[in-house]
C-alpha atoms as a PDB file:
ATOM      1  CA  UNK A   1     -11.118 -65.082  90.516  1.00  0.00           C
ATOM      2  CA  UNK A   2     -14.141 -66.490  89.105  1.00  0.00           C
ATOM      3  CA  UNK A   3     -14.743 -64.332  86.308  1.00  0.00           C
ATOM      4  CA  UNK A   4     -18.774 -64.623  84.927  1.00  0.00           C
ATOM      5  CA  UNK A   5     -21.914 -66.429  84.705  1.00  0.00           C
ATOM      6  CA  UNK A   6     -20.841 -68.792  82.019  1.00  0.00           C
ATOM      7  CA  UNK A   7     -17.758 -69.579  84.753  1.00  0.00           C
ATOM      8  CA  UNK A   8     -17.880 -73.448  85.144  1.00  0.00           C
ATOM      9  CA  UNK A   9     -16.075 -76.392  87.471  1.00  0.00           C
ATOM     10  CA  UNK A  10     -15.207 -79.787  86.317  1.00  0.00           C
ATOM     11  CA  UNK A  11     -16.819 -82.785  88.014  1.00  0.00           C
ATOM     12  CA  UNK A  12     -15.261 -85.912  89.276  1.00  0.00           C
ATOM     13  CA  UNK A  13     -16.996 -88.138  86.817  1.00  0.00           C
ATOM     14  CA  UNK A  14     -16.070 -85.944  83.891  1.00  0.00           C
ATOM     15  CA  UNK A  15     -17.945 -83.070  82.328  1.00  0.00           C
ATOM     16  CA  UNK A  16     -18.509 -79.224  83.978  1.00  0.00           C
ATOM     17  CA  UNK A  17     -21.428 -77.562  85.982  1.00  0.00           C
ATOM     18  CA  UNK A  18     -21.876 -73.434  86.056  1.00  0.00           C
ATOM     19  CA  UNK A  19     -20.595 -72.143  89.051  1.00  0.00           C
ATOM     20  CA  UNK A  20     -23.915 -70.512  90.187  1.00  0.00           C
ATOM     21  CA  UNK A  21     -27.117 -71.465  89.717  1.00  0.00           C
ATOM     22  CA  UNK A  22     -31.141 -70.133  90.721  1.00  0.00           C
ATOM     23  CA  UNK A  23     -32.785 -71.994  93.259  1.00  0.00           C
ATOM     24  CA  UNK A  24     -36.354 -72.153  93.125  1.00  0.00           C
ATOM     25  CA  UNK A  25     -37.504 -73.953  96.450  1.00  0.00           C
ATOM     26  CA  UNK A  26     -41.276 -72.098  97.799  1.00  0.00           C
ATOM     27  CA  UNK A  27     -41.685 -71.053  94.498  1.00  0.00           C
ATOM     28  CA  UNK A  28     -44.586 -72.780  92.754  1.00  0.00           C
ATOM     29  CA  UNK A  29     -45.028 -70.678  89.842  1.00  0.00           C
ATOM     30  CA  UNK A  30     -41.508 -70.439  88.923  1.00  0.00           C
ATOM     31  CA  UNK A  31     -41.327 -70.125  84.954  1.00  0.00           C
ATOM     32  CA  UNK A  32     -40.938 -66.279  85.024  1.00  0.00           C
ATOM     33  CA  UNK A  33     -38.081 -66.401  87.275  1.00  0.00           C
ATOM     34  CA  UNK A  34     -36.430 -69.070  85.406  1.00  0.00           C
ATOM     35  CA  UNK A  35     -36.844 -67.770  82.064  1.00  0.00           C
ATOM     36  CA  UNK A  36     -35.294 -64.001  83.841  1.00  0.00           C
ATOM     37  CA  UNK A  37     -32.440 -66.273  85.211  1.00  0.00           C
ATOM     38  CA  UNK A  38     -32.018 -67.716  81.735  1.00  0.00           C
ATOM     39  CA  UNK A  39     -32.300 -64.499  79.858  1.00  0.00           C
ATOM     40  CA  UNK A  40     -29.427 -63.001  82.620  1.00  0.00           C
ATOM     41  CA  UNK A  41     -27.083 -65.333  81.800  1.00  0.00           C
ATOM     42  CA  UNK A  42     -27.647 -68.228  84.420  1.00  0.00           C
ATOM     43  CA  UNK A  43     -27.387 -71.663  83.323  1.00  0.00           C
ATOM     44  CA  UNK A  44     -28.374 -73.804  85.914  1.00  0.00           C
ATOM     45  CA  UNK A  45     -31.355 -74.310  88.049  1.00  0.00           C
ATOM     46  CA  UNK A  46     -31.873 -76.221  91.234  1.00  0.00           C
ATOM     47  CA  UNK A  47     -35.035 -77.912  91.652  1.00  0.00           C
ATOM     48  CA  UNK A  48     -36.454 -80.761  93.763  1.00  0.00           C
ATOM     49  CA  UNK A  49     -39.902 -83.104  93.811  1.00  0.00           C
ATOM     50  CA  UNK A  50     -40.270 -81.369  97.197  1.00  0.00           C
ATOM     51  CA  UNK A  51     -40.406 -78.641  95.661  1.00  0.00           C
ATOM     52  CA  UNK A  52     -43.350 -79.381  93.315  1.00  0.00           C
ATOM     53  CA  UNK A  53     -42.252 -76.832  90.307  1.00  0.00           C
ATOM     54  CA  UNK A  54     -40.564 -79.451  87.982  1.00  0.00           C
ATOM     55  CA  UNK A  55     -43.230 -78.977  85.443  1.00  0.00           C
ATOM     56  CA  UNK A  56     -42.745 -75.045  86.016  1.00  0.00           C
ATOM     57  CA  UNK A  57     -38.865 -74.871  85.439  1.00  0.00           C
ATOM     58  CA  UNK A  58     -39.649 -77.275  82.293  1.00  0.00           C
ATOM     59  CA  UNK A  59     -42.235 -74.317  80.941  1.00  0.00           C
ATOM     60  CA  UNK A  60     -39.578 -71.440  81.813  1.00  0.00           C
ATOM     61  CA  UNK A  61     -36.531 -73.245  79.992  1.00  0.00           C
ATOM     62  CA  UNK A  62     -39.099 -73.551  76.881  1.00  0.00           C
ATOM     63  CA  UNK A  63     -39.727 -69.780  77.174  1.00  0.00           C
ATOM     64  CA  UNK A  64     -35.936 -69.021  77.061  1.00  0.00           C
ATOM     65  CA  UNK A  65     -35.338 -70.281  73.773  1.00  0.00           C
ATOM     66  CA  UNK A  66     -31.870 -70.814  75.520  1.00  0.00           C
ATOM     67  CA  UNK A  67     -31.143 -74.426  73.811  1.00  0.00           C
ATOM     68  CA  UNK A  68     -31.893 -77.076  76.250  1.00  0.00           C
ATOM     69  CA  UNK A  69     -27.783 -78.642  76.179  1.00  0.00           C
ATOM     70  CA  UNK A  70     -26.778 -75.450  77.296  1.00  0.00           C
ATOM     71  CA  UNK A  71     -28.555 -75.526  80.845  1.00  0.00           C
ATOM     72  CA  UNK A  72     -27.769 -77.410  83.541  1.00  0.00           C
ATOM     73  CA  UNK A  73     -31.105 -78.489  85.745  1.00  0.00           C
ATOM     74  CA  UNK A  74     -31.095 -80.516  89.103  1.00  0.00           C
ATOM     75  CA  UNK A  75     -33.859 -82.548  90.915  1.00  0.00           C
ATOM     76  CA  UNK A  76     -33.922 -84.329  93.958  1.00  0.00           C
ATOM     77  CA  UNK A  77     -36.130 -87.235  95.312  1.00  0.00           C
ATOM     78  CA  UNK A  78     -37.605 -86.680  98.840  1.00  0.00           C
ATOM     79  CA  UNK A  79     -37.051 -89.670 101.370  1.00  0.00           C
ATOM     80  CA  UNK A  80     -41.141 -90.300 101.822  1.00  0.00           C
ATOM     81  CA  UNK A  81     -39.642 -91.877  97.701  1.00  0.00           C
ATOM     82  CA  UNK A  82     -36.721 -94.023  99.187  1.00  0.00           C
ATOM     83  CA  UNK A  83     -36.050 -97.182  98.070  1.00  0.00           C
ATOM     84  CA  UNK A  84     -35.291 -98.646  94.823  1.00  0.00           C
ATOM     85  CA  UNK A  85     -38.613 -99.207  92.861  1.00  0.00           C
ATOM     86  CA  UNK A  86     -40.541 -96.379  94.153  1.00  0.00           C
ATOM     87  CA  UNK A  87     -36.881 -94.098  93.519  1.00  0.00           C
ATOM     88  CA  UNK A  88     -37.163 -95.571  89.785  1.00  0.00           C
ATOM     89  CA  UNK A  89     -40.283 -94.527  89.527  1.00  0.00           C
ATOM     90  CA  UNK A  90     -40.278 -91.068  91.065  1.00  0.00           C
ATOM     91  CA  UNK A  91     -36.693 -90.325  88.679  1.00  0.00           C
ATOM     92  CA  UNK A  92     -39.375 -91.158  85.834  1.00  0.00           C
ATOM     93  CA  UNK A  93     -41.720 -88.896  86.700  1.00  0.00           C
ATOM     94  CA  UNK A  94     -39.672 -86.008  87.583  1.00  0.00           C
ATOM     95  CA  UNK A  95     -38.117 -86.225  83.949  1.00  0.00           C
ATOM     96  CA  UNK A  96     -41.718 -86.946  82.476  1.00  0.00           C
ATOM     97  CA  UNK A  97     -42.208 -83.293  84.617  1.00  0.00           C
ATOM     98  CA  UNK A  98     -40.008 -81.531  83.293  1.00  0.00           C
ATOM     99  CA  UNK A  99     -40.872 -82.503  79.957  1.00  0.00           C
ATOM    100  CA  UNK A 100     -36.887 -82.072  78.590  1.00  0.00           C
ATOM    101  CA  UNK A 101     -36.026 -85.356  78.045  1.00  0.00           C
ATOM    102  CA  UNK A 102     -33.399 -85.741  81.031  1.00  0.00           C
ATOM    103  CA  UNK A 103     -31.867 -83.948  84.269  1.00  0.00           C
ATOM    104  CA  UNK A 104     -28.362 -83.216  84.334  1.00  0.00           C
ATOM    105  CA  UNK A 105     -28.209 -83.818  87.880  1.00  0.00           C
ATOM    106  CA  UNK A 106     -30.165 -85.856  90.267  1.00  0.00           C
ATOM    107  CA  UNK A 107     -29.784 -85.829  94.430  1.00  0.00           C
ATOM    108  CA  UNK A 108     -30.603 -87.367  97.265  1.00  0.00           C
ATOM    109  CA  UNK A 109     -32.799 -85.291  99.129  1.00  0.00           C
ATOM    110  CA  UNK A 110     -30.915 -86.577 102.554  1.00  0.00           C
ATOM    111  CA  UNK A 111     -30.022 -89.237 104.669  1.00  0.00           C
ATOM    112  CA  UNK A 112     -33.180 -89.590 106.286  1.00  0.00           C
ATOM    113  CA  UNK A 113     -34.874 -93.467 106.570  1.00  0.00           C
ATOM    114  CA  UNK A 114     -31.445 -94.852 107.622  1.00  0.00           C
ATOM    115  CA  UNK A 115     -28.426 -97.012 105.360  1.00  0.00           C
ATOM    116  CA  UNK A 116     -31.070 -99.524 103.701  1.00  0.00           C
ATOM    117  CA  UNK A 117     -33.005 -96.649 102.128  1.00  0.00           C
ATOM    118  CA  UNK A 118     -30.163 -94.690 101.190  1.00  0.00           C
ATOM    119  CA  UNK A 119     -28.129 -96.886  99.176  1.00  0.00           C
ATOM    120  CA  UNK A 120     -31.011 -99.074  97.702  1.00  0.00           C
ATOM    121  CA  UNK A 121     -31.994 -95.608  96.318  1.00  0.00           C
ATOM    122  CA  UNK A 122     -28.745 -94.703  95.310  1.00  0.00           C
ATOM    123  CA  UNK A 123     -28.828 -97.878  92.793  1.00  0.00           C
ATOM    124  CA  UNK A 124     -31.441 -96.060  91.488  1.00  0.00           C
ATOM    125  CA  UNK A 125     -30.138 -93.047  90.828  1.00  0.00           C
ATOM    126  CA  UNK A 126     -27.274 -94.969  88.787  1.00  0.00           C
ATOM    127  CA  UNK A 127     -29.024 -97.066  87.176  1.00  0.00           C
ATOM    128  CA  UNK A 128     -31.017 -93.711  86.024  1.00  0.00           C
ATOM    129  CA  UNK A 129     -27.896 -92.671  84.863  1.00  0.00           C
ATOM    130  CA  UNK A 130     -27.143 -95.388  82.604  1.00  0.00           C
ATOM    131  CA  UNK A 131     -30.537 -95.458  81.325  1.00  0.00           C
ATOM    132  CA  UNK A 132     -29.848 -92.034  80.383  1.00  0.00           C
ATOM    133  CA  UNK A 133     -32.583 -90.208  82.297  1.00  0.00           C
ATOM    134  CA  UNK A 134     -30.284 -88.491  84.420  1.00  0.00           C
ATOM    135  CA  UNK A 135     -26.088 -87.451  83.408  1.00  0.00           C
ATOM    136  CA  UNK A 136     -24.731 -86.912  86.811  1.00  0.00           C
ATOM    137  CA  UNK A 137     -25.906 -88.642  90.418  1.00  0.00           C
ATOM    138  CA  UNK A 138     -25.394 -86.367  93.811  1.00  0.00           C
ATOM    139  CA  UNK A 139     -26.261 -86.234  97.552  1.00  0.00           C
ATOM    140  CA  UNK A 140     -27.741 -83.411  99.671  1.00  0.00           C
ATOM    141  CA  UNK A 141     -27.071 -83.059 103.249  1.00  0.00           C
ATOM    142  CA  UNK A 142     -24.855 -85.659 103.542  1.00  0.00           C
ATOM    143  CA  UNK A 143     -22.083 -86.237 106.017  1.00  0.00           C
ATOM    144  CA  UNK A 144     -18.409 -88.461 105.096  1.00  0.00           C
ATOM    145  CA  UNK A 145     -20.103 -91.348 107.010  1.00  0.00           C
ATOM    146  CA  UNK A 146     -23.222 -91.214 104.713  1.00  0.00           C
ATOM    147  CA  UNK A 147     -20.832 -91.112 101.703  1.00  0.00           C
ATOM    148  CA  UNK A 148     -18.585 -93.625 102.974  1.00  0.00           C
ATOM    149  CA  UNK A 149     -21.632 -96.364 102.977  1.00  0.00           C
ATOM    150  CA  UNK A 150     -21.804 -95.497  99.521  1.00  0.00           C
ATOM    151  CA  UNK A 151     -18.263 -96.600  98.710  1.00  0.00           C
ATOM    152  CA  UNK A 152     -18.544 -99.364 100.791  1.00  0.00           C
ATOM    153  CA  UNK A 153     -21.172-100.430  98.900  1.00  0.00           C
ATOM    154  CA  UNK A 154     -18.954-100.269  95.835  1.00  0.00           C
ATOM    155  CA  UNK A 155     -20.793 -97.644  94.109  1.00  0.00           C
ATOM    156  CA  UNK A 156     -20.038 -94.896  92.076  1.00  0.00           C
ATOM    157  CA  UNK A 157     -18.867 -92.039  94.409  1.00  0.00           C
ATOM    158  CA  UNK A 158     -21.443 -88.506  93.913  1.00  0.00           C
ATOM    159  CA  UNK A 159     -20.781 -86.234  91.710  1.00  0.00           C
ATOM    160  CA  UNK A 160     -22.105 -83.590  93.877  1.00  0.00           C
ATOM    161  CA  UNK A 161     -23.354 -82.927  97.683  1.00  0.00           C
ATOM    162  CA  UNK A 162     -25.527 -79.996  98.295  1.00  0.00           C
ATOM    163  CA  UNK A 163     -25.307 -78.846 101.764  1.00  0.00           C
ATOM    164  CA  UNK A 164     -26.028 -75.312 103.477  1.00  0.00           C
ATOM    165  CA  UNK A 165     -23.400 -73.438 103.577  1.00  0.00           C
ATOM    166  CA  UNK A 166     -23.142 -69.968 104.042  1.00  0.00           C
ATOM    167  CA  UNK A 167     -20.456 -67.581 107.370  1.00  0.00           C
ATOM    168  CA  UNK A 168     -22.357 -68.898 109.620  1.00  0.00           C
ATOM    169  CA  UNK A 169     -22.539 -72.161 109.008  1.00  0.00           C
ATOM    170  CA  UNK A 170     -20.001 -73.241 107.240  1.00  0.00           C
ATOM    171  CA  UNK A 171     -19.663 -77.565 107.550  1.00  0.00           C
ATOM    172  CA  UNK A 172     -16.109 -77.727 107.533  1.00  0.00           C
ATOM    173  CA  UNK A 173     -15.974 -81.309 108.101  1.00  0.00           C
ATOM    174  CA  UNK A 174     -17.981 -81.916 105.437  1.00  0.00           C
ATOM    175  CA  UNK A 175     -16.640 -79.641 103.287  1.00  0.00           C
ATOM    176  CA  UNK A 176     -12.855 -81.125 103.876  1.00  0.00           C
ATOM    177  CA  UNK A 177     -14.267 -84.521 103.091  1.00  0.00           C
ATOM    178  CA  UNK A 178     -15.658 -83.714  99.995  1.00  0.00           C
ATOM    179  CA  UNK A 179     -12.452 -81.496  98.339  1.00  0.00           C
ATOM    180  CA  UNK A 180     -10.350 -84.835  99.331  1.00  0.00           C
ATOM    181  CA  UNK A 181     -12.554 -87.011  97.781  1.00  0.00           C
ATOM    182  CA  UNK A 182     -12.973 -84.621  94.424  1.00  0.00           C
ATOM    183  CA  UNK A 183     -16.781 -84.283  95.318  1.00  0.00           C
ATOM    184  CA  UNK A 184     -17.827 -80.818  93.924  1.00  0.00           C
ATOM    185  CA  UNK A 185     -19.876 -78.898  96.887  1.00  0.00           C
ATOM    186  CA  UNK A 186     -23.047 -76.745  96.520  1.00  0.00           C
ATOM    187  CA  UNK A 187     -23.960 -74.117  98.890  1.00  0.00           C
ATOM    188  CA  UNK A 188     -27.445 -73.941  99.422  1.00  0.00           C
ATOM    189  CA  UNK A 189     -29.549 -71.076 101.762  1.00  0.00           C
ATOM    190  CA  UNK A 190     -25.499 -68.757 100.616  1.00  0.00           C
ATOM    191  CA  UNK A 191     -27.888 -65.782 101.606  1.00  0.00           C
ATOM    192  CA  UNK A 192     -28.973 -67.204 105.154  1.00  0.00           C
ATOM    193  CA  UNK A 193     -32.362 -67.534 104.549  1.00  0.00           C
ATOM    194  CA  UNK A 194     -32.512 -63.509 103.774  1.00  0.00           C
ATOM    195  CA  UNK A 195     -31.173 -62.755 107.390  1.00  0.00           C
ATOM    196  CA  UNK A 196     -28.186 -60.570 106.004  1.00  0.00           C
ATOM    197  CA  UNK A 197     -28.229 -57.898 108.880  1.00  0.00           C
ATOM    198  CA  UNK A 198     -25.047 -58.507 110.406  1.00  0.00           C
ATOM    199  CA  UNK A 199     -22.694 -55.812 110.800  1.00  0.00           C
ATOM    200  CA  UNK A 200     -19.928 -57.330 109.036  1.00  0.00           C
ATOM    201  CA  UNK A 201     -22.238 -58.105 105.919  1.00  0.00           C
ATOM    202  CA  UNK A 202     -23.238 -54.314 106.210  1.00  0.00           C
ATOM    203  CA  UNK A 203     -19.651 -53.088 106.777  1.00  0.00           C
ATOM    204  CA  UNK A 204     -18.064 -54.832 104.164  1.00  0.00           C
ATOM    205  CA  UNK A 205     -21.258 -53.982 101.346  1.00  0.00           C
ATOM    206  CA  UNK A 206     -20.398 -50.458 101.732  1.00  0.00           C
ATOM    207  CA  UNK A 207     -16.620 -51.107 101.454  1.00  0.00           C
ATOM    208  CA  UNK A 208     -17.375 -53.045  98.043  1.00  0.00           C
ATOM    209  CA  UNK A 209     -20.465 -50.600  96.716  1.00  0.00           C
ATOM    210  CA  UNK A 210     -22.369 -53.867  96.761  1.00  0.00           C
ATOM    211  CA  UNK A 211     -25.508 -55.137  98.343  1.00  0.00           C
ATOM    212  CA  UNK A 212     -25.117 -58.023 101.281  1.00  0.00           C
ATOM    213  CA  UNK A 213     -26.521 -61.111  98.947  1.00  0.00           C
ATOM    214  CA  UNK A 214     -23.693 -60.044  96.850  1.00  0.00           C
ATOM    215  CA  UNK A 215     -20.782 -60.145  99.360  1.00  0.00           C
ATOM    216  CA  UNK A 216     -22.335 -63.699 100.617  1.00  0.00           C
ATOM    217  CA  UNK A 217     -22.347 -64.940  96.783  1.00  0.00           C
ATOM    218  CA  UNK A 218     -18.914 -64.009  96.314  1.00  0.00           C
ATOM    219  CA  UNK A 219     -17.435 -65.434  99.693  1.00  0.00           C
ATOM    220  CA  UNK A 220     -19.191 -68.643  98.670  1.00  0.00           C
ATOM    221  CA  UNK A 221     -17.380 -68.710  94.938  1.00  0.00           C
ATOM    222  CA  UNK A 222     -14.223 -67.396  96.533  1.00  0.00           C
ATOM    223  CA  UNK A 223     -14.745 -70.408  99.012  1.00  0.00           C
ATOM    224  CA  UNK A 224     -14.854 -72.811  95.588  1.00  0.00           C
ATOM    225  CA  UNK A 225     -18.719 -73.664  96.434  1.00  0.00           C
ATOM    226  CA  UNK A 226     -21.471 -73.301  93.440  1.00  0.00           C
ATOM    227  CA  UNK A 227     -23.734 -70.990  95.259  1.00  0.00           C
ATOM    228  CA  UNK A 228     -27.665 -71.593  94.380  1.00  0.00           C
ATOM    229  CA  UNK A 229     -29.191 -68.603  95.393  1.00  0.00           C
ATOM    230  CA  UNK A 230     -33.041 -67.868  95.789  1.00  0.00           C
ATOM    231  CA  UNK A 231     -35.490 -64.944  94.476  1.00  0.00           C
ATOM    232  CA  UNK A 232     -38.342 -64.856  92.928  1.00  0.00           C
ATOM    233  CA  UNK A 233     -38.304 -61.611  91.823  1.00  0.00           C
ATOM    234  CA  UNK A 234     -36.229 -60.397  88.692  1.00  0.00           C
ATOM    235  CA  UNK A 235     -34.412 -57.776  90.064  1.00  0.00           C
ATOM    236  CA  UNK A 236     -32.953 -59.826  92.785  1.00  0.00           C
ATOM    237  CA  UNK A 237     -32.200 -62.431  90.151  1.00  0.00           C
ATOM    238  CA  UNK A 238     -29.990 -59.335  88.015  1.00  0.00           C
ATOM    239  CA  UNK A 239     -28.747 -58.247  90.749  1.00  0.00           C
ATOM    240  CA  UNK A 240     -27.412 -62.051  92.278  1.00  0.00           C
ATOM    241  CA  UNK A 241     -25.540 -62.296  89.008  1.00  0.00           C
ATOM    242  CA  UNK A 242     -23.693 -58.924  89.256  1.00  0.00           C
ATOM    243  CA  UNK A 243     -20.985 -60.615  91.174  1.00  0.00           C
ATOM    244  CA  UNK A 244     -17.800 -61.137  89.096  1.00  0.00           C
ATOM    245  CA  UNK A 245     -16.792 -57.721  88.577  1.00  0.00           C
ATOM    246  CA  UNK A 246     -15.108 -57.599  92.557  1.00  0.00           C
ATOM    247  CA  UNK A 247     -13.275 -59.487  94.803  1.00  0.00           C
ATOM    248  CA  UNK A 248     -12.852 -59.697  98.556  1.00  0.00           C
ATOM    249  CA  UNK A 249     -10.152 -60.003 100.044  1.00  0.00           C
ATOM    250  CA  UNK A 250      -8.123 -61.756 102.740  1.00  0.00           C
ATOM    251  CA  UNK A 251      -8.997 -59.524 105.454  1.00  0.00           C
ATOM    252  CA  UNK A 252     -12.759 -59.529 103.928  1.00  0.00           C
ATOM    253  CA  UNK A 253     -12.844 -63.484 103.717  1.00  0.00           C
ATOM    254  CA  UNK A 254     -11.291 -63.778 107.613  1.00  0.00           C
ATOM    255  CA  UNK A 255     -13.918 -61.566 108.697  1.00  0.00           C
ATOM    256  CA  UNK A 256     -16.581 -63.628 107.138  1.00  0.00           C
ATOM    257  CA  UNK A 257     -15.050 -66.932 108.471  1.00  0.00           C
ATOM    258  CA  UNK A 258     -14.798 -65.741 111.960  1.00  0.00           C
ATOM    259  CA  UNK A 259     -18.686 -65.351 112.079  1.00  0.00           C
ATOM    260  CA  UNK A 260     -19.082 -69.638 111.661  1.00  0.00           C
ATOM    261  CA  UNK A 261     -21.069 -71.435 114.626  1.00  0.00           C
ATOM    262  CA  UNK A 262     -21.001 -75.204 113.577  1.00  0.00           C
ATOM    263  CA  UNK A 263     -23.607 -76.646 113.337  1.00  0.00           C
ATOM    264  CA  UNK A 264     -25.507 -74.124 115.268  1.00  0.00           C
ATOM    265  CA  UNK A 265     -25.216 -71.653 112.530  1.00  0.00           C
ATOM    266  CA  UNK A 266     -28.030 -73.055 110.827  1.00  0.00           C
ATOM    267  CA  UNK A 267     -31.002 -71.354 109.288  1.00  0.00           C
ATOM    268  CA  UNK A 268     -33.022 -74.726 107.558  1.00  0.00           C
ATOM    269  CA  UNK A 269     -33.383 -78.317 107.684  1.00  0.00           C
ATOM    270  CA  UNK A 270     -29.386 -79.205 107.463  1.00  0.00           C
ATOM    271  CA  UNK A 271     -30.236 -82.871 108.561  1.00  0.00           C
ATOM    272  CA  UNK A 272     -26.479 -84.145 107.951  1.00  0.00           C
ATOM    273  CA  UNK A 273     -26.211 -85.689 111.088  1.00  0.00           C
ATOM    274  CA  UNK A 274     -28.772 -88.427 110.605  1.00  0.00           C
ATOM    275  CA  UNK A 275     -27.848 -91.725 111.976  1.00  0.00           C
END
């Protein structure tokens, strides 16, 4: 059982990441709820150049007086950035952004623009990496046959890939792949986009004396994924964290499988079937 915020997994290339982390996508201003995520006890944040809020996690990390090698922060570069120069440059900026002197993790948006794209800007995520601007490289929304050009390519394999996950949509394939392969897998949209009015989500929140983001959460930890959930607003931040003091269990964690649709399930962009 995964037993607190400060809870981490080891990563292929060596080193940990925290075993939840805040995301902050459609939220601009999001200093104040980093900074609350800090103060709670998170210690990773999920951001993205899409996102446009680099410079805003940067200013709520500052306001934490949590010391900056104790956080772990993620970026991503958007595929309108693919290709090697333009990637270089756009890993640049996002650091120059934050303003912390490096990420700790750096993605692939996706797989959209096609194999050229992709792996020219995966050289530049690892040359980024021994430049020192970024520790660990990563995909999002990547299938095995997007990862596979990668190692044909005879390149370092990802650290991470960050894929929506959540009961109804749960990428087995994917996830399969990745846990033979030793890639560590992020779950992001774990609360389904705020759609959490299923019965079985109701059912098994009163069973528990928890709240339905909570019972998603903790399938997705019990599931080994590092959920990234999403709020805005401090008391959903507390109350995304109170997680570790309850477990589900097997008949809890069937129900919750039983609900997945494939790739139907979706609630977002989930392009991981890009050609």
């Amino acid at each position: 059982m995964v037993s607190n915020l400060q809870s981490v997994t080891h990563l292929l290339s060596g080193g940990t990441m925290p075993v939840i982390g805040l995301g902050v996508y459609l939220n601009d201003e999001c200093a104040i709820a980093c900074q609350v995520a800090l103060e709670e006890g998170y210690r990773m944040i999920d951001s993205a150049r899409y996102y446009m809020n680099e410079a805003q996690v940067g200013v709520g990390v500052r306001r934490s007086g949590i010391p900056r090698e104790q956080i772990f922060i993620t970026s991503k570069i958007y595929h309108v950035d693919f290709g090697f120069a333009r990637a270089r440059e756009c890993i640049q900026e996002s650091v120059d952004q934050l303003g912390l002197g490096y990420y700790d993790l750096y993605l692939i948006h996706s797989p959209v623009t096609g194999k050229q794209k992709r792996i020219a800007t995966y050289r530049a995520l690892v040359e980024a990496k021994n430049d020192g601007l970024v520790k660990k490289i990563g995909v999002s929304n990547y299938s095995g046959k997007h990862i596979d050009e990668i190692i044909d390519a005879g390149l370092e394999l990802p650290d991470v890939n960050q894929i929506e996950l959540h009961p109804f949509c749960q990428q087995r394939p994917i996830v399969e792949y990745c846990r033979a392969k030793g890639i560590t897998v992020q779950a992001y949209s774990p609360l389904v986009t705020g759609r959490m009015d299923h019965d079985v989500f109701r059912q098994l929140a009163k069973k528990h004396n928890k709240d339905e983001a909570q019972i998603l959460i903790r399938w997705s930890l019990q599931k080994g994924y590092i959920p990234l959930p999403k709020s805005s607003r401090s008391e959903r931040i507390r109350s995304n964290a109170q997680v570790f003091n309850f477990e589900l269990d097997n008949d809890d964690m069937d129900a919750l499988d039983a609900l997945d649709q494939g790739g139907k399930g979706a609630v977002t962009w989930n392009p991981v079937e890009e050609p």
